[in-house]
PDB file of N, CA and C in Angstrom:
ATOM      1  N   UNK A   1     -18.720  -0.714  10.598  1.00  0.00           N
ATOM      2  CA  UNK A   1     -18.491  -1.970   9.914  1.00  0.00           C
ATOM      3  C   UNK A   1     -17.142  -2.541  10.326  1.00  0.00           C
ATOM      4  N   UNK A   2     -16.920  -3.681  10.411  1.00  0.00           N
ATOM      5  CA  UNK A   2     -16.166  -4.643  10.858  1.00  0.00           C
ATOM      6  C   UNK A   2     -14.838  -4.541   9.379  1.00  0.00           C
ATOM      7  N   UNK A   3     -13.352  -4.760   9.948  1.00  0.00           N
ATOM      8  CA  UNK A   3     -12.460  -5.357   9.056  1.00  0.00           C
ATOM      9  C   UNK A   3     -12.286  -6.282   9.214  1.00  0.00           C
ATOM     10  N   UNK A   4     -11.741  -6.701   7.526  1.00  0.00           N
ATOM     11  CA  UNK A   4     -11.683  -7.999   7.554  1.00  0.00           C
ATOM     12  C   UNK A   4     -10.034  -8.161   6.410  1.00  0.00           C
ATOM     13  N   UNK A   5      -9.393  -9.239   6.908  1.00  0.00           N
ATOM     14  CA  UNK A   5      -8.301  -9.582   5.993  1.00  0.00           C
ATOM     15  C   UNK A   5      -8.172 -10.561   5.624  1.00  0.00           C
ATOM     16  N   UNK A   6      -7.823 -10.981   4.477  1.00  0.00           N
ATOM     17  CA  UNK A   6      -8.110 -12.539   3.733  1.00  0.00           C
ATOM     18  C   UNK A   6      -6.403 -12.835   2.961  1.00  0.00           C
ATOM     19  N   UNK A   7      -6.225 -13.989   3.398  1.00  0.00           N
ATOM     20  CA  UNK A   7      -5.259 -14.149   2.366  1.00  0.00           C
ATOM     21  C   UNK A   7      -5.610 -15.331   1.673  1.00  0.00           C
ATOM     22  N   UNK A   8      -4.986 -15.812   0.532  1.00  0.00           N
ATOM     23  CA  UNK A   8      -5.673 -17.161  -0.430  1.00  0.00           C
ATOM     24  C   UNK A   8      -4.571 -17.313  -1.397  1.00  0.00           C
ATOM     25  N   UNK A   9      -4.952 -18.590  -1.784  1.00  0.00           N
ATOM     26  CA  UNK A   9      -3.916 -18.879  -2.638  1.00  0.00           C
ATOM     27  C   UNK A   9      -4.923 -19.612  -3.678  1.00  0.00           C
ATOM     28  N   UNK A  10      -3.869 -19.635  -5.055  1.00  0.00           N
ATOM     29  CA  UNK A  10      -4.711 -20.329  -6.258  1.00  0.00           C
ATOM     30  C   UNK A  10      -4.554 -21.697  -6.130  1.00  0.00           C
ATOM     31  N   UNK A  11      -5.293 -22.030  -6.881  1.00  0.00           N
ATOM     32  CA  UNK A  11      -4.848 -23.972  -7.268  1.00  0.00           C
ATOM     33  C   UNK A  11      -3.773 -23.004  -8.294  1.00  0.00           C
ATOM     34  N   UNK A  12      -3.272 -24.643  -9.080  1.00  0.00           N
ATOM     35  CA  UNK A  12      -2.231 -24.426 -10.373  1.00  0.00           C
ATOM     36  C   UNK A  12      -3.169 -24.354 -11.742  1.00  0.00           C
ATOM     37  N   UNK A  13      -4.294 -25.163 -11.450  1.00  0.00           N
ATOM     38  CA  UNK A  13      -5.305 -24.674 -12.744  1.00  0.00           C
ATOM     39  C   UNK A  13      -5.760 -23.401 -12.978  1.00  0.00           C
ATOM     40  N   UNK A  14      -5.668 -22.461 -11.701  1.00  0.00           N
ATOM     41  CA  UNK A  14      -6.252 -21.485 -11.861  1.00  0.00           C
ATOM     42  C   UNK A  14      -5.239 -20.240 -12.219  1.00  0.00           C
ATOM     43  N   UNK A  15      -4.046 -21.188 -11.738  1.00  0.00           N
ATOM     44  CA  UNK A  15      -2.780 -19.711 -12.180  1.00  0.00           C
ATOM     45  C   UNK A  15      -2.278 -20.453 -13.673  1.00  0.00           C
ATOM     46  N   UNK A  16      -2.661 -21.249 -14.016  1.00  0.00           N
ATOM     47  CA  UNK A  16      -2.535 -21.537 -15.443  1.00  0.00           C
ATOM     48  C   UNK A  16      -3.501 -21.125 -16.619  1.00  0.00           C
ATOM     49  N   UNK A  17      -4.719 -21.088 -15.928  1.00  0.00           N
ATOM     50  CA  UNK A  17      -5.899 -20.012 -16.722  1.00  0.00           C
ATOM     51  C   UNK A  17      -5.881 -18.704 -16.811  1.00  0.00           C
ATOM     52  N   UNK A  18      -5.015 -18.101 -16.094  1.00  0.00           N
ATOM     53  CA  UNK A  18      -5.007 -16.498 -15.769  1.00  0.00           C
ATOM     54  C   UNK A  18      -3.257 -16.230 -16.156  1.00  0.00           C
ATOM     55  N   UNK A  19      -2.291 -17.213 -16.968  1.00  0.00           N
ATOM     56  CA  UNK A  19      -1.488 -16.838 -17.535  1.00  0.00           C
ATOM     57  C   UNK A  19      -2.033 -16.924 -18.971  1.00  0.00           C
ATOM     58  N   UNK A  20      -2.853 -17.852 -19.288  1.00  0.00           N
ATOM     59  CA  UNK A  20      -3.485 -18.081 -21.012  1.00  0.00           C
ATOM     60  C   UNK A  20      -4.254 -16.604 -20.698  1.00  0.00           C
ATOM     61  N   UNK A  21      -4.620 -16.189 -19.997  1.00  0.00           N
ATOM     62  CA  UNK A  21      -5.760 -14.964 -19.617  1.00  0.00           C
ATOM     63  C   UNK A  21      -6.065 -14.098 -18.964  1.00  0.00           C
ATOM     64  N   UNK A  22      -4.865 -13.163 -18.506  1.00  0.00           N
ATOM     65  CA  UNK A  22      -4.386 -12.752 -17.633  1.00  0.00           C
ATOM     66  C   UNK A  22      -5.929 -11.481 -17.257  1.00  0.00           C
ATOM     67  N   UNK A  23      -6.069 -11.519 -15.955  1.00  0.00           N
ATOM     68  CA  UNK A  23      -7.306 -10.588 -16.200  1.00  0.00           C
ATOM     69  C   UNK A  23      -6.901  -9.999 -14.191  1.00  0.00           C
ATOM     70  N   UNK A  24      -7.594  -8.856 -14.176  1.00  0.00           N
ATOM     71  CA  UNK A  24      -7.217  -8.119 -13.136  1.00  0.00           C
ATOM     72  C   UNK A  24      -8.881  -8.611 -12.137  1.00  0.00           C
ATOM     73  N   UNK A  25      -8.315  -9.439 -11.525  1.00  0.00           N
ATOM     74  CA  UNK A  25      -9.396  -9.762 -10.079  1.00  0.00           C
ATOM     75  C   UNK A  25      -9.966  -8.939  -9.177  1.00  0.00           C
ATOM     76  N   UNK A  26      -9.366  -7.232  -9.131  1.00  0.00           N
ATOM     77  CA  UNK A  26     -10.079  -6.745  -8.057  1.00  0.00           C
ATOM     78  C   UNK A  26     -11.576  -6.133  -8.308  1.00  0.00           C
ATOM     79  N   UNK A  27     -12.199  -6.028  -9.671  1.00  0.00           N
ATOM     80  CA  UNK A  27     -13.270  -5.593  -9.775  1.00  0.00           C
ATOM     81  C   UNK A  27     -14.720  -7.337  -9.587  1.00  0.00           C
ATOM     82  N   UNK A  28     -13.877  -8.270  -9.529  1.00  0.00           N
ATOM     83  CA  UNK A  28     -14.381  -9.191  -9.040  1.00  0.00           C
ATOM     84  C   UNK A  28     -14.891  -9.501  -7.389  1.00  0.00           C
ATOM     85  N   UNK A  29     -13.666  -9.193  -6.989  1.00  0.00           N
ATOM     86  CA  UNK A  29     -13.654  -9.129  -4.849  1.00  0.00           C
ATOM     87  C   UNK A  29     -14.662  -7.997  -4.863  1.00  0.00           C
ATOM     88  N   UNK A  30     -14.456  -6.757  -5.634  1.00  0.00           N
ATOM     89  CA  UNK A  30     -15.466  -5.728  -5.391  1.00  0.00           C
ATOM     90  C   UNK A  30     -16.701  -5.605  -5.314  1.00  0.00           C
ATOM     91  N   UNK A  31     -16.668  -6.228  -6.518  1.00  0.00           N
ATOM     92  CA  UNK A  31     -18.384  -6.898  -7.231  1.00  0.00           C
ATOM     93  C   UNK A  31     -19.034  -7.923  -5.588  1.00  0.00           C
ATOM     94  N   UNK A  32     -18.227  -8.827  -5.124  1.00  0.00           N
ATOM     95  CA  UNK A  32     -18.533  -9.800  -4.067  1.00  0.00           C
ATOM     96  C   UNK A  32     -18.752  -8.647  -2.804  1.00  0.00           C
ATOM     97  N   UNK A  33     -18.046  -8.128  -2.524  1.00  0.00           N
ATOM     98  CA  UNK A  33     -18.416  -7.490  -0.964  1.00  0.00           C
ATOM     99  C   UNK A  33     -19.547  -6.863  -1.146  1.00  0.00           C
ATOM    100  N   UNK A  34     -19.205  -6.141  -2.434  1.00  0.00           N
ATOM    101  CA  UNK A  34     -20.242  -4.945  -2.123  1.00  0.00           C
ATOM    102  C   UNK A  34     -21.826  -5.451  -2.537  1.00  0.00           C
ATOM    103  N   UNK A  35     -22.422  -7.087  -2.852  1.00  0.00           N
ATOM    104  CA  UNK A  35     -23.404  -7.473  -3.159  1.00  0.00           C
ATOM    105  C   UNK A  35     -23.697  -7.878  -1.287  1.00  0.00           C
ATOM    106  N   UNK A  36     -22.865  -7.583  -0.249  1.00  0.00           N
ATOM    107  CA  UNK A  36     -23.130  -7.713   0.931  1.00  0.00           C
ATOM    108  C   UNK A  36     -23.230  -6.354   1.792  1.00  0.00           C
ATOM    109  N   UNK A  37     -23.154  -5.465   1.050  1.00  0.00           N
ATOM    110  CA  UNK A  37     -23.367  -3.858   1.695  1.00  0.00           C
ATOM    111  C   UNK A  37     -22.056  -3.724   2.002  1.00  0.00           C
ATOM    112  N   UNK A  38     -20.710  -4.590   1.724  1.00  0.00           N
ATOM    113  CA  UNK A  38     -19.532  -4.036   2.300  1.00  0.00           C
ATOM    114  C   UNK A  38     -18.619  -3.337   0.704  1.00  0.00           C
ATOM    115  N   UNK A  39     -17.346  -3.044   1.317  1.00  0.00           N
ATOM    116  CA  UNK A  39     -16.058  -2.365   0.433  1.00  0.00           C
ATOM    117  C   UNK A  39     -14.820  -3.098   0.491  1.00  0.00           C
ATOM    118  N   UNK A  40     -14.176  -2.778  -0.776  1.00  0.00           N
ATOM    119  CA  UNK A  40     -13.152  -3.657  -0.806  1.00  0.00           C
ATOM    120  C   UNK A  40     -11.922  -2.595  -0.711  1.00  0.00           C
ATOM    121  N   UNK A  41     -11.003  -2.794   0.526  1.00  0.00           N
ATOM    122  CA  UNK A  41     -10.023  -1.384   0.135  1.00  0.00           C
ATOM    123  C   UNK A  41      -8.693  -2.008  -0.129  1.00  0.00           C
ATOM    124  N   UNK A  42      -8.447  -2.637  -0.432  1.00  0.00           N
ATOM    125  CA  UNK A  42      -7.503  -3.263  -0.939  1.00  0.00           C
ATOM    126  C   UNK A  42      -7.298  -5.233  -1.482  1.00  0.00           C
ATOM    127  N   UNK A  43      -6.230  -4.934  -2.848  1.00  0.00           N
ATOM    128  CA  UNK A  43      -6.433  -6.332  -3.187  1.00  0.00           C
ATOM    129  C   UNK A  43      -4.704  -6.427  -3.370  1.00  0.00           C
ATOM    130  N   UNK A  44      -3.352  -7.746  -3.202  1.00  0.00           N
ATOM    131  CA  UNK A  44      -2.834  -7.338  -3.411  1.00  0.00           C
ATOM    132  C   UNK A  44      -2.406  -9.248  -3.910  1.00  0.00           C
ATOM    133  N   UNK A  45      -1.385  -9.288  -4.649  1.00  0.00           N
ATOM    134  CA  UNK A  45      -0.335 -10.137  -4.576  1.00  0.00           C
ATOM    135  C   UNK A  45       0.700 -10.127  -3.937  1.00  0.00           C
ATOM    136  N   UNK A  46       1.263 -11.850  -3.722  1.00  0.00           N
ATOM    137  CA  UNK A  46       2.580 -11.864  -2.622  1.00  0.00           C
ATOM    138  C   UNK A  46       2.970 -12.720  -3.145  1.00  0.00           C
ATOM    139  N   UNK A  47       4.598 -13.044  -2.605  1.00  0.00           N
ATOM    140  CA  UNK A  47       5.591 -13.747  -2.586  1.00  0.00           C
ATOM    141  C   UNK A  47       5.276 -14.939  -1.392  1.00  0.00           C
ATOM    142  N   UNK A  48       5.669 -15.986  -1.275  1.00  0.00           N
ATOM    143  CA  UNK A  48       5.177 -16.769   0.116  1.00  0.00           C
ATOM    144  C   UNK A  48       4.297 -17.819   0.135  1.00  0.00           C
ATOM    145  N   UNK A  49       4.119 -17.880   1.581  1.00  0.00           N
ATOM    146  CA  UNK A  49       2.677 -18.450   1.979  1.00  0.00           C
ATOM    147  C   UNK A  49       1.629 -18.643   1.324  1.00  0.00           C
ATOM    148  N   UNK A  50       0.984 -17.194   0.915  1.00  0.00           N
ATOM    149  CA  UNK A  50      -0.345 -17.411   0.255  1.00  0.00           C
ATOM    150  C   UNK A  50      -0.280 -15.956  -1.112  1.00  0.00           C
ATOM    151  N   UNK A  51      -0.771 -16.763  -1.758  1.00  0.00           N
ATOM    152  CA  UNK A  51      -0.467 -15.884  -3.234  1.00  0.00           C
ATOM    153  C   UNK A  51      -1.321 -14.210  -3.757  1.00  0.00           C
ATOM    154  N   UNK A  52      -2.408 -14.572  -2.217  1.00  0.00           N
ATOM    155  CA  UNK A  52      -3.169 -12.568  -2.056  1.00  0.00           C
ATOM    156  C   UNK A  52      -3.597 -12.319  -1.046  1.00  0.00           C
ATOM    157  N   UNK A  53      -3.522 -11.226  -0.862  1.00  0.00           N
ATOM    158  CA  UNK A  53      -4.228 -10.610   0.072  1.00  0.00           C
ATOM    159  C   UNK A  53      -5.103  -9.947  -0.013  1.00  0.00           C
ATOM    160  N   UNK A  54      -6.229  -9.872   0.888  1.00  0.00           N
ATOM    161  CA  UNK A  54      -7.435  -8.568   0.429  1.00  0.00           C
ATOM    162  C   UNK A  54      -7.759  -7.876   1.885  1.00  0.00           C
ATOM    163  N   UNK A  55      -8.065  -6.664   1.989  1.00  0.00           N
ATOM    164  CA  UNK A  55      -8.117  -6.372   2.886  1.00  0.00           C
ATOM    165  C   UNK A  55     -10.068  -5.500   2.853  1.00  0.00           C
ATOM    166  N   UNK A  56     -10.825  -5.790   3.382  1.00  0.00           N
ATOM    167  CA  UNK A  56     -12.363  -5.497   3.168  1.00  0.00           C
ATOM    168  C   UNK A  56     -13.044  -4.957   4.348  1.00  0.00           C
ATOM    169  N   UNK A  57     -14.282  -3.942   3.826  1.00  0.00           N
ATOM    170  CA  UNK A  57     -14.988  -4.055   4.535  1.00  0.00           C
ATOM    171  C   UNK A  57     -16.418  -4.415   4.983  1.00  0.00           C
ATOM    172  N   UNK A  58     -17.042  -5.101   5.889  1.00  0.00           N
ATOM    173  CA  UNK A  58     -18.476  -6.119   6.178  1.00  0.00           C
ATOM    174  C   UNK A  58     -19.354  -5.646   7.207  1.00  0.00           C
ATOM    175  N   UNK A  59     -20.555  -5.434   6.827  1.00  0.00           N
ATOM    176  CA  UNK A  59     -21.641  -5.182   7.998  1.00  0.00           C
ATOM    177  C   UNK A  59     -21.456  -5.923   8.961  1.00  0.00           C
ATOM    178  N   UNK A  60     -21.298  -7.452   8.867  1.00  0.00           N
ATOM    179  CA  UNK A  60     -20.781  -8.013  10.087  1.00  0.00           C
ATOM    180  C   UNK A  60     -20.100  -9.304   9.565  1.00  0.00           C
ATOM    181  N   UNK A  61     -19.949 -10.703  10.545  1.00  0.00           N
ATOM    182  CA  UNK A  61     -19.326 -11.360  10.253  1.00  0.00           C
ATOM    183  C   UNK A  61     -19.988 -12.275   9.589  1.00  0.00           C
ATOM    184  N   UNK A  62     -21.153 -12.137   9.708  1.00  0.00           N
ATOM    185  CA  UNK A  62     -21.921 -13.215   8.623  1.00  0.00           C
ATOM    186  C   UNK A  62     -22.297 -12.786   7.429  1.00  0.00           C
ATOM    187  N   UNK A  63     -22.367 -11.367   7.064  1.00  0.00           N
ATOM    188  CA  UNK A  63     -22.108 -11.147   5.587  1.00  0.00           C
ATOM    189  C   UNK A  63     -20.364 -11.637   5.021  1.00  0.00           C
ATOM    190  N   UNK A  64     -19.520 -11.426   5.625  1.00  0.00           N
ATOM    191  CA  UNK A  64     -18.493 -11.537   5.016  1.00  0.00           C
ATOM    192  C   UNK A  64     -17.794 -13.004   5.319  1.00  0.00           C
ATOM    193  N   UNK A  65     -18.553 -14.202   6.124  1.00  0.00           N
ATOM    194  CA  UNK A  65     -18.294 -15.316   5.742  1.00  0.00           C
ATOM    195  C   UNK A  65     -18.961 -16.023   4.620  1.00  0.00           C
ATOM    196  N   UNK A  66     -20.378 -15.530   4.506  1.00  0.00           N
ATOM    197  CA  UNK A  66     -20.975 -15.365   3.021  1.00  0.00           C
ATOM    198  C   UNK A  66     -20.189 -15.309   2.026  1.00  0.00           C
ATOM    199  N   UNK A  67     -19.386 -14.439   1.759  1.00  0.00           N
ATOM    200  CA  UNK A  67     -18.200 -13.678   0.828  1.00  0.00           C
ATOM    201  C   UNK A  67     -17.420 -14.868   0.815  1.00  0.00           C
ATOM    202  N   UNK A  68     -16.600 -15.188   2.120  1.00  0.00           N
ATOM    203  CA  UNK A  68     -15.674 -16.272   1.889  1.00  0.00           C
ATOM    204  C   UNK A  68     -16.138 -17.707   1.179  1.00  0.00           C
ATOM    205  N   UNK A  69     -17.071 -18.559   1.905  1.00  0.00           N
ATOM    206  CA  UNK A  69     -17.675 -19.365   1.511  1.00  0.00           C
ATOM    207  C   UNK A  69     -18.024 -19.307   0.154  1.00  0.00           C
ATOM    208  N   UNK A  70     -18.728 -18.270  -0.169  1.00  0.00           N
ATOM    209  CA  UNK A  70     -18.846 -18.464  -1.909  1.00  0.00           C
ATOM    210  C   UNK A  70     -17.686 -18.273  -2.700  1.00  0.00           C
ATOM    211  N   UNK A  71     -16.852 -17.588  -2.678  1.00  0.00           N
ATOM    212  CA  UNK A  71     -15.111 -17.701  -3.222  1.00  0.00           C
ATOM    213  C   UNK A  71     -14.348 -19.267  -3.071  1.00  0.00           C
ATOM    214  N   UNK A  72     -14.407 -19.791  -1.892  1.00  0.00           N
ATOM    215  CA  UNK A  72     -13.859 -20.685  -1.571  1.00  0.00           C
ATOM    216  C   UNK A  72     -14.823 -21.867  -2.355  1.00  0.00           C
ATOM    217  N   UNK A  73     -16.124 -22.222  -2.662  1.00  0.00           N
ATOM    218  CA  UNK A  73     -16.891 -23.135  -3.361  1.00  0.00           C
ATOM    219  C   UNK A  73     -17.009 -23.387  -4.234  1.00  0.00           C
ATOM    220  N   UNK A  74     -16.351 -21.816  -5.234  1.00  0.00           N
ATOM    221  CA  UNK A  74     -16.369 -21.985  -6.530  1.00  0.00           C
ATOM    222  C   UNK A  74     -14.791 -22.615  -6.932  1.00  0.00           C
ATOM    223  N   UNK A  75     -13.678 -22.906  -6.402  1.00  0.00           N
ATOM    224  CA  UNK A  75     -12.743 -23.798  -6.745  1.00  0.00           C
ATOM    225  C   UNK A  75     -11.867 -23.703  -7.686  1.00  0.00           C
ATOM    226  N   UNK A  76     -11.827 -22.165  -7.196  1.00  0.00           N
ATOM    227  CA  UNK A  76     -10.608 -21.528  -7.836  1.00  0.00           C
ATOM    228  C   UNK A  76      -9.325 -21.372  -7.113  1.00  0.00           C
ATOM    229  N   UNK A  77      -9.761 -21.610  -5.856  1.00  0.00           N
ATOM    230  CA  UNK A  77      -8.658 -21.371  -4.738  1.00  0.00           C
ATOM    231  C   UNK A  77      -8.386 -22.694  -3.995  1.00  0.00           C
ATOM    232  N   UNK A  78      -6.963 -23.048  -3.611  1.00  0.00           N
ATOM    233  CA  UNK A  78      -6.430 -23.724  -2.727  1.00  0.00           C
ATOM    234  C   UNK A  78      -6.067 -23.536  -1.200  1.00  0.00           C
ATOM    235  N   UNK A  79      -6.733 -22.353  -0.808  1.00  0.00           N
ATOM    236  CA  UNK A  79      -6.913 -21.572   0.259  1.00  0.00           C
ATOM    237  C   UNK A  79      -7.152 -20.621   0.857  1.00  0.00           C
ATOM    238  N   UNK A  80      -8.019 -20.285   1.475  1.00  0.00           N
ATOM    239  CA  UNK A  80      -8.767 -18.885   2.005  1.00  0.00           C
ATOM    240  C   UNK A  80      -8.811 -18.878   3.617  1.00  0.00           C
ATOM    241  N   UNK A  81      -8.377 -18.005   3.920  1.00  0.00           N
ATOM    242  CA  UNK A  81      -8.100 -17.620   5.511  1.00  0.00           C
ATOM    243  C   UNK A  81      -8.684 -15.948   6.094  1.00  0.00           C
ATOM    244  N   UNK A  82      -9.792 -16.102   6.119  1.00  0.00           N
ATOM    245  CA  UNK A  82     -10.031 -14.909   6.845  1.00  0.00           C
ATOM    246  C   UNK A  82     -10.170 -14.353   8.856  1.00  0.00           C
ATOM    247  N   UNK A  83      -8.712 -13.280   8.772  1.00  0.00           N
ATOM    248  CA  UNK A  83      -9.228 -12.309   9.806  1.00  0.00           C
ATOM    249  C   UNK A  83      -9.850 -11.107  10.379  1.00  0.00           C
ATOM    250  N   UNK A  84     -10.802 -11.498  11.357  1.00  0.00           N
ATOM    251  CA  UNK A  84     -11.127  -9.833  11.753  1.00  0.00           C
ATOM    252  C   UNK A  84     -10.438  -9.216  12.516  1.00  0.00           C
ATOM    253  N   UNK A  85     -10.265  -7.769  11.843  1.00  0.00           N
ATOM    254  CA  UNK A  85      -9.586  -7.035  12.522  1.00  0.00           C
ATOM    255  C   UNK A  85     -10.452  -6.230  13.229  1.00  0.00           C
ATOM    256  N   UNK A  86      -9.326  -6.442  14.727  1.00  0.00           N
ATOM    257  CA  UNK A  86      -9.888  -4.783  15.765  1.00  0.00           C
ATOM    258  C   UNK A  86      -9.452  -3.679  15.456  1.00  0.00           C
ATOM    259  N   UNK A  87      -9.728  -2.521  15.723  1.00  0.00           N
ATOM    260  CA  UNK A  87      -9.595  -1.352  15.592  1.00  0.00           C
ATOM    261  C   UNK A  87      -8.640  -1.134  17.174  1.00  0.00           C
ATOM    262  N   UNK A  88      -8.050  -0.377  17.289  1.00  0.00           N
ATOM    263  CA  UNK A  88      -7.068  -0.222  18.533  1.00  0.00           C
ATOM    264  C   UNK A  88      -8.298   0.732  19.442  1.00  0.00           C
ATOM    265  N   UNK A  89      -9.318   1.607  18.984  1.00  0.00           N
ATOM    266  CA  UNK A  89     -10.372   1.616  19.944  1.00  0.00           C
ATOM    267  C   UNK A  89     -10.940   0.837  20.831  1.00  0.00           C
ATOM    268  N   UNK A  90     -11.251  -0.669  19.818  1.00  0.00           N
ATOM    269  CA  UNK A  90     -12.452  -1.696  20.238  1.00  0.00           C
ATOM    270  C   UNK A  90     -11.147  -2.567  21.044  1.00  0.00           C
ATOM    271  N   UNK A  91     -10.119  -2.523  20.805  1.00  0.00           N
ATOM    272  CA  UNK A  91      -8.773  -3.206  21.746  1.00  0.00           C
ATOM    273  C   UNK A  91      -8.615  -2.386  22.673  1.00  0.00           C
ATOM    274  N   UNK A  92      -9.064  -1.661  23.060  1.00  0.00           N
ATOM    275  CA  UNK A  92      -8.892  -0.857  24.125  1.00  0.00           C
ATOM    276  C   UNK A  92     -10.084  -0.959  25.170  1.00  0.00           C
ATOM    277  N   UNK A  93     -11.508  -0.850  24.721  1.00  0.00           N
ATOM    278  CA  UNK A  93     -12.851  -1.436  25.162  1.00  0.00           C
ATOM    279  C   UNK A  93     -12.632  -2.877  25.175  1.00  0.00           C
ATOM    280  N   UNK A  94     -12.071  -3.810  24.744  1.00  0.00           N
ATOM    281  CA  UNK A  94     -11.676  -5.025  25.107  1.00  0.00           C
ATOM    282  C   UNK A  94     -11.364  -5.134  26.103  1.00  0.00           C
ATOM    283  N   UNK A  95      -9.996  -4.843  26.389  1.00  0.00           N
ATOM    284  CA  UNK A  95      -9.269  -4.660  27.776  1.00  0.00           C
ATOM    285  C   UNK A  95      -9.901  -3.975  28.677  1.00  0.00           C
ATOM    286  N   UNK A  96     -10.185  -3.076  28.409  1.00  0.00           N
ATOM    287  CA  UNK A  96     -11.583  -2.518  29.858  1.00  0.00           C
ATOM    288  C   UNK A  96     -11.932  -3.836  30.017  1.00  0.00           C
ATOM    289  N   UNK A  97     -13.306  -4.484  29.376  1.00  0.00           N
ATOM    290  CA  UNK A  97     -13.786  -5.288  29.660  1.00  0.00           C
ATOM    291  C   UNK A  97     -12.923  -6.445  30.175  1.00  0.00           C
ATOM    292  N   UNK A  98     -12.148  -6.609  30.076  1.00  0.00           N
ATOM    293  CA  UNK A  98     -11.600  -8.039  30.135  1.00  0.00           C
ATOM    294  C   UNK A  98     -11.101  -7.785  31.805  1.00  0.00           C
ATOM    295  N   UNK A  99     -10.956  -6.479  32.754  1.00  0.00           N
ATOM    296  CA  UNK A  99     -10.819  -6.510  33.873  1.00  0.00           C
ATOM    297  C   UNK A  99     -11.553  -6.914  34.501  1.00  0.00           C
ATOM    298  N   UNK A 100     -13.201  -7.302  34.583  1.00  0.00           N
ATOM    299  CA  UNK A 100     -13.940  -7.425  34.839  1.00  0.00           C
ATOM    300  C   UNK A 100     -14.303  -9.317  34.874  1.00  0.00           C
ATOM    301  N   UNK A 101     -13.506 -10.058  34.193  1.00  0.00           N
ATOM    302  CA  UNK A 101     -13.517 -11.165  33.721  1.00  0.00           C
ATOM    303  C   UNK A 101     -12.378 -12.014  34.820  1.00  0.00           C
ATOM    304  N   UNK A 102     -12.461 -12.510  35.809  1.00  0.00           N
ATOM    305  CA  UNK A 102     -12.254 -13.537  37.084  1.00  0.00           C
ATOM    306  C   UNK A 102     -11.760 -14.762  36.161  1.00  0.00           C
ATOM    307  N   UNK A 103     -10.920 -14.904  35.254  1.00  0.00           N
ATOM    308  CA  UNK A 103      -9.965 -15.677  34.726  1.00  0.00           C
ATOM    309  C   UNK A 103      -9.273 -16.579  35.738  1.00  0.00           C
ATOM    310  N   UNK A 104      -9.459 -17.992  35.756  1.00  0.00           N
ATOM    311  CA  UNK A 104      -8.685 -18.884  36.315  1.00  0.00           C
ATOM    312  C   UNK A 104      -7.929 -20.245  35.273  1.00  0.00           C
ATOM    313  N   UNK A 105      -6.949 -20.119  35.252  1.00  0.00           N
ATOM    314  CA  UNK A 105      -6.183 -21.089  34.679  1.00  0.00           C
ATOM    315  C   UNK A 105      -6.363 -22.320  35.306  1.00  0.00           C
ATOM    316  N   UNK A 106      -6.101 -23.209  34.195  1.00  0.00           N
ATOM    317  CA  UNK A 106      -6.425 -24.341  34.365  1.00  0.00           C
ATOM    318  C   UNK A 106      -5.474 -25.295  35.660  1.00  0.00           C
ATOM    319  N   UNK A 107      -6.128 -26.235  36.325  1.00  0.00           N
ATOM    320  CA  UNK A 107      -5.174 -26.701  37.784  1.00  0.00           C
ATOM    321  C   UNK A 107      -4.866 -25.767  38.912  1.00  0.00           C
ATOM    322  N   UNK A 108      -5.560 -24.588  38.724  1.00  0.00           N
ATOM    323  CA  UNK A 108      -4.904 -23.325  40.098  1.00  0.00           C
ATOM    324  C   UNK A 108      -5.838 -23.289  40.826  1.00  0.00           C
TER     325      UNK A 108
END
């Protein structure tokens, strides 16, 4: 299974509903992956940019844009950014492959 890392941020309605109501979100992300055969191994808050992080795992990339898309529709969030991560194996089978690939830049 594929990783995946998400960061997101709230609207202000939604960090104003969850100070009247403070409630712990990761059995929520959990509940979401795993209705796609995936796992959630981490959920976190930040300082910054974007107000969480989650770090998951997805049968592939179309179960877990599934995941995003329905988080992001329901309009609780002011932003959702998901990456897949390689494994330094499959970056390594990358680069194999990529010798094989007759790359010409553009104008040469």
């Amino acid at each position: 299974m594929a990783i995946y890392l998400t960061r997101f941020s709230y609207t202000p309605e939604t960090w104003a509903r969850m100070i009247e109501n403070p409630e712990d979100r990761r059995e929520a992300a959990r509940t979401y992956i795993e209705s796609v055969g995936g796992k959630l191994h981490g959920f976190w808050y930040a300082f910054g940019e974007h107000d969480g992080w989650n770090l998951w795992e997805a049968p592939d990339n179309i179960s877990m844009a599934a995941v995003a898309l329905s988080i992001g529709a329901g309009g609780a969030l002011s932003s959702i950014e998901t990456t897949v991560l390689l494994s330094v194996d499959d970056t390594i089978e990358a680069l194999e492959k990529a010798k094989s690939i007759r790359y010409r830049p553009p104008a040469a």
